[in-house]
N, C-alpha and C. Protein backbone atom coordinates (compact mmCIF):
# COMPACT_ATOMS: atom_id res chain seq x y z
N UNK A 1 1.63 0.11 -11.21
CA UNK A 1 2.83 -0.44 -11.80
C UNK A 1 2.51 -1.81 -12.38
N UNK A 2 2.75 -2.05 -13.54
CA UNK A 2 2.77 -3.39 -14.18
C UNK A 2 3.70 -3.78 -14.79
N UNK A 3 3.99 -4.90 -14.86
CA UNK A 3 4.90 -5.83 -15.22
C UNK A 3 4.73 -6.75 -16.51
N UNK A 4 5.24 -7.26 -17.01
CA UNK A 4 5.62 -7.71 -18.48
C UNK A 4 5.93 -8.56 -18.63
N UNK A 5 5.58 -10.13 -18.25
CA UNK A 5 6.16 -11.05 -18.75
C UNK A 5 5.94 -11.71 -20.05
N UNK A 6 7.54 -12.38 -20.56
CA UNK A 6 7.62 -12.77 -21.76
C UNK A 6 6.51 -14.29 -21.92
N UNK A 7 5.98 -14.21 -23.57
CA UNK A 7 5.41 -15.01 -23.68
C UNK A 7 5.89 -16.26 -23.92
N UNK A 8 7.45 -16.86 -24.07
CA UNK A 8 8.10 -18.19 -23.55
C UNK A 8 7.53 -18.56 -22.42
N UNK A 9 7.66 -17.57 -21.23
CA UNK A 9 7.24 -18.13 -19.89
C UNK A 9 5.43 -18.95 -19.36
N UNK A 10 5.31 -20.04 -20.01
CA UNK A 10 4.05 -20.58 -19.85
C UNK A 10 3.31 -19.95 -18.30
N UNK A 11 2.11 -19.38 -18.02
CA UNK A 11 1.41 -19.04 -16.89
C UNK A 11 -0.01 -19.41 -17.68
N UNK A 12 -0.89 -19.93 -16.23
CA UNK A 12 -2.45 -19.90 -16.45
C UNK A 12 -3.10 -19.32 -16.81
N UNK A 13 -2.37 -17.98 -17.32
CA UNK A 13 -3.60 -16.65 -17.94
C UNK A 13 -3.23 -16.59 -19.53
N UNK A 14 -3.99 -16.03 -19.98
CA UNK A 14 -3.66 -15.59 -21.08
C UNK A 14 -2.93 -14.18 -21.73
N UNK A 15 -3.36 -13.17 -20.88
CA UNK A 15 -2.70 -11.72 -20.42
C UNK A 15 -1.49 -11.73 -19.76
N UNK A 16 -0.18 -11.12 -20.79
CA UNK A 16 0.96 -11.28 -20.64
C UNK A 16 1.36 -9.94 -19.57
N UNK A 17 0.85 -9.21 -19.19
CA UNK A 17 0.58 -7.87 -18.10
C UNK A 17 -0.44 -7.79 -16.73
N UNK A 18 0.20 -7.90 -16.00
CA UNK A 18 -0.46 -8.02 -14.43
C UNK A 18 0.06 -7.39 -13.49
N UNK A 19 -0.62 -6.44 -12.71
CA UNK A 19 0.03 -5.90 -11.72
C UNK A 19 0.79 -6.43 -10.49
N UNK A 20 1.57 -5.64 -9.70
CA UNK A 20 2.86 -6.56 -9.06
C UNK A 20 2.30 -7.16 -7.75
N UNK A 21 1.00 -6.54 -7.42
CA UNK A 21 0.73 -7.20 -6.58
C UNK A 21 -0.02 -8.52 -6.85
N UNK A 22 -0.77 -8.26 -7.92
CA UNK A 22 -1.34 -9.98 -8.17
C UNK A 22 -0.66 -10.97 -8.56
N UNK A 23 0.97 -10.18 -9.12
CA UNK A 23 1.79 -11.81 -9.18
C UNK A 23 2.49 -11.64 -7.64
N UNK A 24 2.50 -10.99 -6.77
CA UNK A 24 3.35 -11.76 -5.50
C UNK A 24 1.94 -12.26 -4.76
N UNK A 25 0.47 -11.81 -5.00
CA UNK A 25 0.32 -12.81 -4.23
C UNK A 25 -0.27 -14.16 -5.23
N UNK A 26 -0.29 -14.13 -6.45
CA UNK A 26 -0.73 -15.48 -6.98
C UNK A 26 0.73 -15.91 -7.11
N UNK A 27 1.98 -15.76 -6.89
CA UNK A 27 3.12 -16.70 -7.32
C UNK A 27 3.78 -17.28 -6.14
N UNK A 28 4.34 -15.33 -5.27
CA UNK A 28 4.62 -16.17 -4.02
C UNK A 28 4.25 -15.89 -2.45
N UNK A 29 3.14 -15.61 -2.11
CA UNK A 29 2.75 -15.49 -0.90
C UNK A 29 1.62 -17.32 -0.57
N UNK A 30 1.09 -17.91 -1.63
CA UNK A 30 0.90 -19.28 -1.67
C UNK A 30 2.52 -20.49 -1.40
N UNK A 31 3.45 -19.70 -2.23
CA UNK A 31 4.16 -20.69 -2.29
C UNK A 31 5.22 -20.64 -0.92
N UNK A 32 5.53 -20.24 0.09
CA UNK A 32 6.50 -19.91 0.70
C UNK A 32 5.93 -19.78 2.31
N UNK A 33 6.05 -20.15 3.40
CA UNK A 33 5.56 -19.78 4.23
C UNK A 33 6.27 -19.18 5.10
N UNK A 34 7.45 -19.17 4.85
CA UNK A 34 8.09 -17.65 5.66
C UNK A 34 7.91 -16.24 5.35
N UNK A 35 7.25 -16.23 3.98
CA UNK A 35 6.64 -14.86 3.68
C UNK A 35 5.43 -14.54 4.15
N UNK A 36 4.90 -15.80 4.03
CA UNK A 36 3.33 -15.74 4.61
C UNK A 36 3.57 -15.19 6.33
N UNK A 37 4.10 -15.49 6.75
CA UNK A 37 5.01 -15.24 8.40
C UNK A 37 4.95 -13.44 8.38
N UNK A 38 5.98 -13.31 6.94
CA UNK A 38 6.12 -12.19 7.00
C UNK A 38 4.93 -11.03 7.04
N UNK A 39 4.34 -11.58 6.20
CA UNK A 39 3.36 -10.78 5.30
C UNK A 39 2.13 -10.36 7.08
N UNK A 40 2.07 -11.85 7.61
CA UNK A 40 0.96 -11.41 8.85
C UNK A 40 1.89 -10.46 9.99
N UNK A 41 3.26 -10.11 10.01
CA UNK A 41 3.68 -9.38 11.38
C UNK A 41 3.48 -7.91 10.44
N UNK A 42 3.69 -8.19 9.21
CA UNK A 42 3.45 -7.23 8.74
C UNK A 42 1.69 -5.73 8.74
N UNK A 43 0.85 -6.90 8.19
CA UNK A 43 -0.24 -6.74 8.55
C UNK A 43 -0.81 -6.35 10.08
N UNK A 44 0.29 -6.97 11.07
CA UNK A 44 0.06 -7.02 12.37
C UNK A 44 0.55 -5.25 12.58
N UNK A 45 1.30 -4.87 11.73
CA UNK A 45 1.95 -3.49 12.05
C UNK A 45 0.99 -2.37 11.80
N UNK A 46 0.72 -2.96 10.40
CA UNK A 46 -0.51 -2.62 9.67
C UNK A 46 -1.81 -1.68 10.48
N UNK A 47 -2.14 -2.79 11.26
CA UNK A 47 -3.14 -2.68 12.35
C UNK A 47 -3.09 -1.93 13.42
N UNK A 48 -1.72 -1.91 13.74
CA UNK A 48 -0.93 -0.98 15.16
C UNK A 48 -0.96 0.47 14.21
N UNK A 49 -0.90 0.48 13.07
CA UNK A 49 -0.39 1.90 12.33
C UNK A 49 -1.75 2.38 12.07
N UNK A 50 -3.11 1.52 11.76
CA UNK A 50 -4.26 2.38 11.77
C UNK A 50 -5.25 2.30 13.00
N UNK A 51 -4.21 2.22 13.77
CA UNK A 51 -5.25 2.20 15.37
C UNK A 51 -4.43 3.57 15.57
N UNK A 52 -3.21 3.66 15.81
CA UNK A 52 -2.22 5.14 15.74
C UNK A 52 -3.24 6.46 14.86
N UNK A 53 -3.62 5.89 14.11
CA UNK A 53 -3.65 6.67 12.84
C UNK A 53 -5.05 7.35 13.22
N UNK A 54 -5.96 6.30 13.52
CA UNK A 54 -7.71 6.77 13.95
C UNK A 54 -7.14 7.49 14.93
N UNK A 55 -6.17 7.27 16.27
CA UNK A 55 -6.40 7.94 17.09
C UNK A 55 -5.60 9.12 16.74
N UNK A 56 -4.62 9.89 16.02
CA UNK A 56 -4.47 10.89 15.60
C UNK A 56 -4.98 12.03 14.73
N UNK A 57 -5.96 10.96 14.10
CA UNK A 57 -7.09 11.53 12.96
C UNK A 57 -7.60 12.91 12.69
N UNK A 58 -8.14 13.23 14.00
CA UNK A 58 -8.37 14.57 14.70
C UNK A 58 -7.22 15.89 14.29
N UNK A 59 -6.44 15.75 15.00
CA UNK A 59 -5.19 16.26 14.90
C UNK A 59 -4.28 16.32 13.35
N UNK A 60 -4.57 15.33 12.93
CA UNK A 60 -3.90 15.13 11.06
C UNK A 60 -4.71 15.79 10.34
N UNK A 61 -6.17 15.58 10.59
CA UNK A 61 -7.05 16.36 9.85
C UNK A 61 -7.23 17.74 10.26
N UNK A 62 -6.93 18.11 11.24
CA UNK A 62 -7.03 19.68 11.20
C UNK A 62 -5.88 20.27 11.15
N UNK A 63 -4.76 19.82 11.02
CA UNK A 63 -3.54 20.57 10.62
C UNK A 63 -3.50 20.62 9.00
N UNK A 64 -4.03 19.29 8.83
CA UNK A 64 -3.87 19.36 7.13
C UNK A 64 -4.90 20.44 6.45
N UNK A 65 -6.03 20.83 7.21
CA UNK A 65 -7.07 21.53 6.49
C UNK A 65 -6.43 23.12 7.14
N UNK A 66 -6.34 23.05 7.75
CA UNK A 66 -5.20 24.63 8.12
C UNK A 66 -4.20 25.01 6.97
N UNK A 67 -3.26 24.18 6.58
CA UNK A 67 -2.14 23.89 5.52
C UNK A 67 -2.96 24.61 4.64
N UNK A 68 -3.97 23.75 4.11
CA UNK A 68 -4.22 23.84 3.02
C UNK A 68 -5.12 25.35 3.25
N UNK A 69 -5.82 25.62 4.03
CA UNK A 69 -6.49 26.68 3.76
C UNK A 69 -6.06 27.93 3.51
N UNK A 70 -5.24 27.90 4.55
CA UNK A 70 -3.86 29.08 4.54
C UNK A 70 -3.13 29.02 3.19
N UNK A 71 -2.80 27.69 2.83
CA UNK A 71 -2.05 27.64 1.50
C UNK A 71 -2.82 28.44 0.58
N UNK A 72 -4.61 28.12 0.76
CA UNK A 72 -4.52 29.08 -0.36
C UNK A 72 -4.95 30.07 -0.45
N UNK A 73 -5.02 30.99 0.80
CA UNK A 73 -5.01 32.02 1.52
C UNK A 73 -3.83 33.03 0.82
N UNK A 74 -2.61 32.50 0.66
CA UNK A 74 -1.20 32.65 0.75
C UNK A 74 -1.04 33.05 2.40
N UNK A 75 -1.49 32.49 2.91
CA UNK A 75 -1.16 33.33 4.45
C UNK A 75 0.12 32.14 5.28
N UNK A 76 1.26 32.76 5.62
CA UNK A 76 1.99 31.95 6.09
C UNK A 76 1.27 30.78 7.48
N UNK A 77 0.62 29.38 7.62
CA UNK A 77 0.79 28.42 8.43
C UNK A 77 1.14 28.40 9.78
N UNK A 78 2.68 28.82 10.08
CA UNK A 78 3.29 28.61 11.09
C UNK A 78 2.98 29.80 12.22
């Protein structure tokens, strides 16, 4: 996803198109430190969701390769 800003609006680049994450963090994750707050409990979740995630891994990956095999099997999954 990219974004469009008008060329009235003076910025340090010269490229009037930048994706949305490089303007929230070059505009406002520097400027604000309750986002910055945000941004680390966030990250902190982040971390809880791929420790969850390794330890389900097993289990996600072999249901998903079942799905799919069967899918194209046509053989009903369940």
């Amino acid at each position: 996803m990219v974004i469009w800003i008008p060329p009235s609006i003076h910025l340090p680049f010269g490229n009037h198109s930048m994706s949305v994450i490089d303007f929230i963090y070059r505009y406002f994750l520097p400027a604000s430190g309750w986002l910055s707050i945000l941004t680390a409990l966030l990250f902190k979740r982040i971390k809880l969701f791929l420790f969850g995630l390794l330890c389900l891994q097993p289990i996600v990956v072999t249901l998903a390769l079942s799905y799919l095999i069967f899918g194209i099997l046509g053989l009903d999954a369940r």
